[in-house]
Protein backbone atom coordinates (compact mmCIF):
# COMPACT_ATOMS: atom_id res chain seq x y z
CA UNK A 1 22.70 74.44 -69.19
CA UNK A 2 25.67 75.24 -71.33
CA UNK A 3 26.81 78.30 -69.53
CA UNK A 4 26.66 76.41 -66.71
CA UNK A 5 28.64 73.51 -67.90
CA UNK A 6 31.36 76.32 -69.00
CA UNK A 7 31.34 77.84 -65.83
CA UNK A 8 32.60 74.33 -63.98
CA UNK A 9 34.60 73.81 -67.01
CA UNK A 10 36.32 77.21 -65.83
CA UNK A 11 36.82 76.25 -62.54
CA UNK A 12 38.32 72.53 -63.63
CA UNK A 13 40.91 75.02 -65.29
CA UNK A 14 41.50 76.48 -62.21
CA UNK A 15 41.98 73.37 -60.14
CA UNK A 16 44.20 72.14 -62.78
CA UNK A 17 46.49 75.76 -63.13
CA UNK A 18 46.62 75.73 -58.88
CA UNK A 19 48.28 72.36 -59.44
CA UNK A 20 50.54 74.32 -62.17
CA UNK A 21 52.15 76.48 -59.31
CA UNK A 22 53.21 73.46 -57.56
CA UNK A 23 54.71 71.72 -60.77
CA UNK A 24 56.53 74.79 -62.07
CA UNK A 25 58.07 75.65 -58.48
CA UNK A 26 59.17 71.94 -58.97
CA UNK A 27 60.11 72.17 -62.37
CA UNK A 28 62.61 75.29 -62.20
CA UNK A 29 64.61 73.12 -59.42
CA UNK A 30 66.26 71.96 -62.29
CA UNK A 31 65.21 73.68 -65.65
CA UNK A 32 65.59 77.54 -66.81
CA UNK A 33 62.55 79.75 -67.52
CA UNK A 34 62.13 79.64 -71.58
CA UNK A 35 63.43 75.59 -71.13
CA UNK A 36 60.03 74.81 -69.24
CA UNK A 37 57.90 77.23 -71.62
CA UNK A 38 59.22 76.01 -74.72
CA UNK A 39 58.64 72.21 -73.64
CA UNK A 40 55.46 72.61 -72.07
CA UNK A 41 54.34 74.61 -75.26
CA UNK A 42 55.69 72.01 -77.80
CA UNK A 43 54.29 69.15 -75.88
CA UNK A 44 50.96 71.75 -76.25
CA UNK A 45 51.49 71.95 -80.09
CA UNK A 46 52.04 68.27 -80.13
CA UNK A 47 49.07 66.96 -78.65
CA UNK A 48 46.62 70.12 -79.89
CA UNK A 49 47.62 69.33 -83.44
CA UNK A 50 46.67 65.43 -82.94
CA UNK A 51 43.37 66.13 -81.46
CA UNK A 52 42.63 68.95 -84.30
CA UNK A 53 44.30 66.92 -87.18
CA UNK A 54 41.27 66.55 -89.09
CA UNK A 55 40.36 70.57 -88.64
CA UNK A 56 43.83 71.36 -90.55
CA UNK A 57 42.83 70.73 -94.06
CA UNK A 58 40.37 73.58 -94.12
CA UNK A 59 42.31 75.53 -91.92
CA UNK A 60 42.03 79.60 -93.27
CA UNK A 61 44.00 82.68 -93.21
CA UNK A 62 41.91 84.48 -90.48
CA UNK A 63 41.76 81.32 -88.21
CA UNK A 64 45.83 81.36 -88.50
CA UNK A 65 45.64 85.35 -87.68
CA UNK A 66 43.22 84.94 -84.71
CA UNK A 67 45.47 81.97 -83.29
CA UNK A 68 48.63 83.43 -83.50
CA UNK A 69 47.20 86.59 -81.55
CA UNK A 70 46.46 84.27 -79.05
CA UNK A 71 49.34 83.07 -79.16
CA UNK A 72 50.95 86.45 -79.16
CA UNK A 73 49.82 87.17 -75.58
CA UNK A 74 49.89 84.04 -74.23
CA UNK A 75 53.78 83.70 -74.35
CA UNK A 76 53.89 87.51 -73.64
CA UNK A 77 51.79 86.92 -70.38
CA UNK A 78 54.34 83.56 -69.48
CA UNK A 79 57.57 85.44 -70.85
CA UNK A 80 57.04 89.03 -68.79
CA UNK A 81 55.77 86.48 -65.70
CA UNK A 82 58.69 84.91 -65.71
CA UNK A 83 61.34 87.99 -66.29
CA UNK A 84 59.55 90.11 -63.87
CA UNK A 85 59.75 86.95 -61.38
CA UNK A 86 63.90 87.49 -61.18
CA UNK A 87 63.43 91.23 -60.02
CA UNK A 88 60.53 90.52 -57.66
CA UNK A 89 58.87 88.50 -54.94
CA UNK A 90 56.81 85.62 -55.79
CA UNK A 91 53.68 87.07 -54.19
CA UNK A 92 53.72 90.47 -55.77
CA UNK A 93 54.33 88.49 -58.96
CA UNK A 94 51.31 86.48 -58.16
CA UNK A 95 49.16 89.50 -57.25
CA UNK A 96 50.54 91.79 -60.18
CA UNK A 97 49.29 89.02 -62.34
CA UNK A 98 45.85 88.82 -61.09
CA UNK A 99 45.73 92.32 -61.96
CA UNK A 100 44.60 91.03 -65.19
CA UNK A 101 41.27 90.02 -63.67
CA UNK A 102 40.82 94.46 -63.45
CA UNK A 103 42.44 94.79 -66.74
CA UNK A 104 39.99 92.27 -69.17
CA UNK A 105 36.84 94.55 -68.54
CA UNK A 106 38.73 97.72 -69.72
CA UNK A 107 39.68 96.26 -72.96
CA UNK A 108 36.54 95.18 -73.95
CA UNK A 109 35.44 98.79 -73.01
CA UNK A 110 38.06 100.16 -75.05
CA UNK A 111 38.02 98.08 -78.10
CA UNK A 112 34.34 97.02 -78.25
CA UNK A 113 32.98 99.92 -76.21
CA UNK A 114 31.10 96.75 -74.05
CA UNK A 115 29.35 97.96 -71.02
CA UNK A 116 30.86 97.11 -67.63
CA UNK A 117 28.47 96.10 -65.58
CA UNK A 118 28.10 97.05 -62.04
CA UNK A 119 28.66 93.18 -61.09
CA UNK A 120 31.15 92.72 -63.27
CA UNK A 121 33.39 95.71 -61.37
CA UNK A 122 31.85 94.51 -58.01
CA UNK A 123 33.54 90.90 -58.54
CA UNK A 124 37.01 92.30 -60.52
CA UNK A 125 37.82 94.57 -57.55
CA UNK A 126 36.55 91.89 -55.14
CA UNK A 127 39.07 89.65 -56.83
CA UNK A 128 41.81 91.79 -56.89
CA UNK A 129 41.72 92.38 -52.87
CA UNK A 130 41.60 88.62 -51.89
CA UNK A 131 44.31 87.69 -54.29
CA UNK A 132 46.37 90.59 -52.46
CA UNK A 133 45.44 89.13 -49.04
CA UNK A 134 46.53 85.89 -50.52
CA UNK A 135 49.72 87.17 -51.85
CA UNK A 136 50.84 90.63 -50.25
CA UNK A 137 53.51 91.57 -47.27
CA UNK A 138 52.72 94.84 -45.46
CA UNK A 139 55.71 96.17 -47.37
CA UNK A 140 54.37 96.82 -51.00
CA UNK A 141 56.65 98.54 -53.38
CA UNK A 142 56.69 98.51 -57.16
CA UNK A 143 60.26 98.45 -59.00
CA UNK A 144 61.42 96.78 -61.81
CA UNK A 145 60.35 93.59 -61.79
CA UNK A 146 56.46 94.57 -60.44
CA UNK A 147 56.09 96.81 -63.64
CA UNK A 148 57.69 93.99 -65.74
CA UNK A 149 54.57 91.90 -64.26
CA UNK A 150 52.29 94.46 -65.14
CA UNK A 151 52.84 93.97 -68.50
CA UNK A 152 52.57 90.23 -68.25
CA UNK A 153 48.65 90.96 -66.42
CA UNK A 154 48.14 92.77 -69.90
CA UNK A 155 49.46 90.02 -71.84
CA UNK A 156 46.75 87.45 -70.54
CA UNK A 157 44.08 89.84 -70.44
CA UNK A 158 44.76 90.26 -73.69
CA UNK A 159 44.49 86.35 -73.90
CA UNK A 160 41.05 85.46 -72.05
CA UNK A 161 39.57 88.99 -74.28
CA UNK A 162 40.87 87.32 -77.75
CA UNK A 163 39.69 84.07 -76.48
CA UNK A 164 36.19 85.02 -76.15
CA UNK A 165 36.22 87.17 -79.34
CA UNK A 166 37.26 84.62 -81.50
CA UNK A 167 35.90 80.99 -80.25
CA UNK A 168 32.66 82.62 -81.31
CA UNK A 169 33.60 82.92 -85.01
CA UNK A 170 36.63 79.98 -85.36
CA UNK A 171 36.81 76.58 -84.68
CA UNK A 172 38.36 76.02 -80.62
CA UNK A 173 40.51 72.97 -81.95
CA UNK A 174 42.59 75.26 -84.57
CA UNK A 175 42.81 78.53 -82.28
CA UNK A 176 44.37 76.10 -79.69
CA UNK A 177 46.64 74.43 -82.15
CA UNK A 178 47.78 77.86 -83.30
CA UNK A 179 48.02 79.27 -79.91
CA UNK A 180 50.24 76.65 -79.00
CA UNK A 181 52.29 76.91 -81.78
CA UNK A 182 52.89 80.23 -81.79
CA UNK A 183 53.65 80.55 -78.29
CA UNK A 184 56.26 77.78 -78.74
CA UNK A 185 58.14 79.35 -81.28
CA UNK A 186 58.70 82.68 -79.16
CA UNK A 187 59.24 80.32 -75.84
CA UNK A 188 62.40 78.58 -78.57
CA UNK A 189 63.53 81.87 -79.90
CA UNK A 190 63.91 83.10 -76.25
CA UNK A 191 65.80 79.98 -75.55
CA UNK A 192 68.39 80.39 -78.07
CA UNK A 193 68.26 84.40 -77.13
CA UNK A 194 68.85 83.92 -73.25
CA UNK A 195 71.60 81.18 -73.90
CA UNK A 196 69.13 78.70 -71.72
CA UNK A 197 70.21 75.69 -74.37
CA UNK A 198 71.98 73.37 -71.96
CA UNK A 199 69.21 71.39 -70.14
CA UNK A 200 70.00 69.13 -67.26
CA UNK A 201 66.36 67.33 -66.12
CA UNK A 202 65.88 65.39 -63.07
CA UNK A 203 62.85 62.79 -62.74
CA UNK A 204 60.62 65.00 -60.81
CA UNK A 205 61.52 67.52 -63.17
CA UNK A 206 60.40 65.88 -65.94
CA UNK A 207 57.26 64.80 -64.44
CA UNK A 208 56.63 68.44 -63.69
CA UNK A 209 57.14 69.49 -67.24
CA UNK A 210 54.65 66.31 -68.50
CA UNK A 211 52.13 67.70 -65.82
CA UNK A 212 52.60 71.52 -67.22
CA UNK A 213 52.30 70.35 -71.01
CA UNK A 214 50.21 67.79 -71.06
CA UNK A 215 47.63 68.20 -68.35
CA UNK A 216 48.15 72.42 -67.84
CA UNK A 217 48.59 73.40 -70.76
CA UNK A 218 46.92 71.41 -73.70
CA UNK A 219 43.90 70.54 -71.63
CA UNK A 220 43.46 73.52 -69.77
CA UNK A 221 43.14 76.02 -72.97
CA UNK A 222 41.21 73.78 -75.29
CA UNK A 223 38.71 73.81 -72.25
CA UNK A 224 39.16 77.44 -71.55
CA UNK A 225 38.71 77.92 -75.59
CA UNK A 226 35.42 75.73 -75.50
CA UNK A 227 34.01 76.98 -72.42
CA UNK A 228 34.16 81.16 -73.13
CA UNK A 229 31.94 80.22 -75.88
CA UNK A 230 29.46 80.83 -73.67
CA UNK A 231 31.10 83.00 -71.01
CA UNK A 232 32.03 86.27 -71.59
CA UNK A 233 35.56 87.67 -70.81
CA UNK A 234 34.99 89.65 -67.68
CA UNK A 235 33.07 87.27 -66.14
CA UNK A 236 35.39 84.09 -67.27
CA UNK A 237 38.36 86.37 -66.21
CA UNK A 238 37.07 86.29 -62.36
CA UNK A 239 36.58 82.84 -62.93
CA UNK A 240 39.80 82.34 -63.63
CA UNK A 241 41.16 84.28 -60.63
CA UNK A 242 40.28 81.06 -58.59
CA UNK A 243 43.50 79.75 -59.70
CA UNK A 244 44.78 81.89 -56.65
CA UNK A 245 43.10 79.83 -54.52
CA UNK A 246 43.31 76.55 -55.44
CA UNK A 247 47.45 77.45 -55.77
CA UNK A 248 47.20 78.39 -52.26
CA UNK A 249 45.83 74.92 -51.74
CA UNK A 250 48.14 73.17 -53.78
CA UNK A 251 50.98 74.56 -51.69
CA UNK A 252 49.15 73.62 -48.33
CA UNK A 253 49.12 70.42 -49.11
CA UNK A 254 52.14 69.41 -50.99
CA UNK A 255 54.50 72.31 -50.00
CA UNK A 256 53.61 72.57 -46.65
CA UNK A 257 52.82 76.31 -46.85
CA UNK A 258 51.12 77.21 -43.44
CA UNK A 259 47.53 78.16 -43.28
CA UNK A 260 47.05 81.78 -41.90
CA UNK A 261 44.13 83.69 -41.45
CA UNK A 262 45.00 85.81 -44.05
CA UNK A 263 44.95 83.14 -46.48
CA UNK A 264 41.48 81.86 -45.56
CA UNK A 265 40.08 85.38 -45.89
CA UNK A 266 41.60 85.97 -49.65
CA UNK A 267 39.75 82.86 -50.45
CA UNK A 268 36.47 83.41 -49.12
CA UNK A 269 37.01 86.91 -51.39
CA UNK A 270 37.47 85.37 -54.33
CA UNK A 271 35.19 82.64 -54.05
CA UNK A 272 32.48 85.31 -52.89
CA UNK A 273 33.38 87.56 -56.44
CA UNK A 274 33.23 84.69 -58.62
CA UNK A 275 29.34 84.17 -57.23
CA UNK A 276 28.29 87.62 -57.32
CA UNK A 277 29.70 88.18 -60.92
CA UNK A 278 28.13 85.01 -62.19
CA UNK A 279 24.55 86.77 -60.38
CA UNK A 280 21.57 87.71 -62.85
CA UNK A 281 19.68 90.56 -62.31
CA UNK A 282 17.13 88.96 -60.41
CA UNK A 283 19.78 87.70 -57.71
CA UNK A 284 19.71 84.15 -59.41
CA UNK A 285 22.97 82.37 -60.42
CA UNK A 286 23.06 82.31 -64.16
């Protein structure tokens, strides 16, 4: 019953982060880059540290460690998103960063020498291809800003694999509250590095912002913290790759993307790998 509870607590994430891709599109009409990350992630800090204020008092050394490797990789996954976003194409950004569905497995092979199972591959490469029909022109090329992505797919691999590796020894509420932390003092630092200091917010954009920090950010990973508890990496990482979809969505209805054919078959991908890596043995959903 719990898995399965963390399983639609997963998807909620998703639903939540495909509503992201709307608000940040919205967001950069009038903010920079490291502006929107280091508000959404201080609004994040803000609100994790109220709802884990009673957890700080026995807060301990390796419960800092563990958060601020979360951390770590979380703002390197946003940072190298958003860099490699100025030398690419939003769609091979958006594919190049599903790539991190693929990538999660690996690590756990490398560091934890963890088994990949045959589902597990099934539904990473499954996910992979429909997030490239989602995403991808015929004309795929990698330069600059594509290998710049790469490295942000590592960075929140990295993030789900820590995730699940430490909300099984720590408490969720102080990981989250030194996650967000963490990730807010790079997203300032990179601020004051990139000269982005002189902000100039619309309404909408600071609605946008509210909806990243608030809603996307601080709800979204002290549910993804609680609910790979009982999930493990590869699986929550294809999970996770739903965000594709219910971007794609989001943009149908409030962008006014068109729907193509191309964009119903990357979903019915993904939605078929999420379902076959959540299978048992016996063919029964776990």
């Amino acid at each position: 019953m719990k898995k399965r509870l963390a399983i639609g607590g997963l998807i909620l994430v998703t639903i939540i982060w495909g509503g992201g891709f709307v608000a940040s599109d919205m967001a950069l009409e009038s903010m920079r880059p490291f502006q929107i990350m280091a508000v959404r992630f201080l609004l994040g800090t803000v609100f994790m540290g109220l709802i884990s204020i009673r957890s700080l008092g026995g807060i301990t050394k390796s419960e800092v460690m563990a958060g601020g490797l979360m951390g770590l990789a979380l703002f390197a996954g946003f940072a190298f998103q958003i860099v490699g976003l100025q030398y690419t194409t939003p769609s091979k950004n958006a594919f190049l960063t599903a790539l991190n569905v693929v990538i999660v497995p690996f690590i756990s092979y490398l560091i934890l020498r963890k088994k990949i199972g045959a589902r597990g591959i099934a539904g990473a490469v499954m996910s992979v291809a429909g997030v490239a029909l989602l995403s991808l022109d015929r004309n795929f090329s990698l330069g600059l800003g594509d290998g710049l992505t790469l490295i942000c797919a590592v960075g929140f691999a990295f993030q789900i694999f820590l995730t699940s590796e430490f909300v099984k020894k720590y408490r969720a509420t102080v990981l989250n509250f030194i996650q967000m932390i963490t990730a807010f003092l790079l997203s300032f630092i990179s601020l004051i590095a990139f000269g982005e200091t002189q902000f100039h917010v619309t309404g909408k954009g600071i609605l946008s912002v509210l909806y990243l920090g608030v809603i996307s950010t601080t709800v979204c990973y002290l549910l993804q913290t609680a609910s790979q508890k009982y999930v493990d990496e590869t699986k929550a990482a294809i999970i996770l790759s739903l965000e594709s979809v219910f971007g794609t969505l989001f943009s149908i209805l409030i962008l006014k993307e068109v729907v193509t054919p191309r964009m119903l078959a990357g979903s019915m991908i993904i939605l078929a790998a999420v379902v076959i890596s959540n299978l048992s043995e016996s063919g029964q959903v776990e």
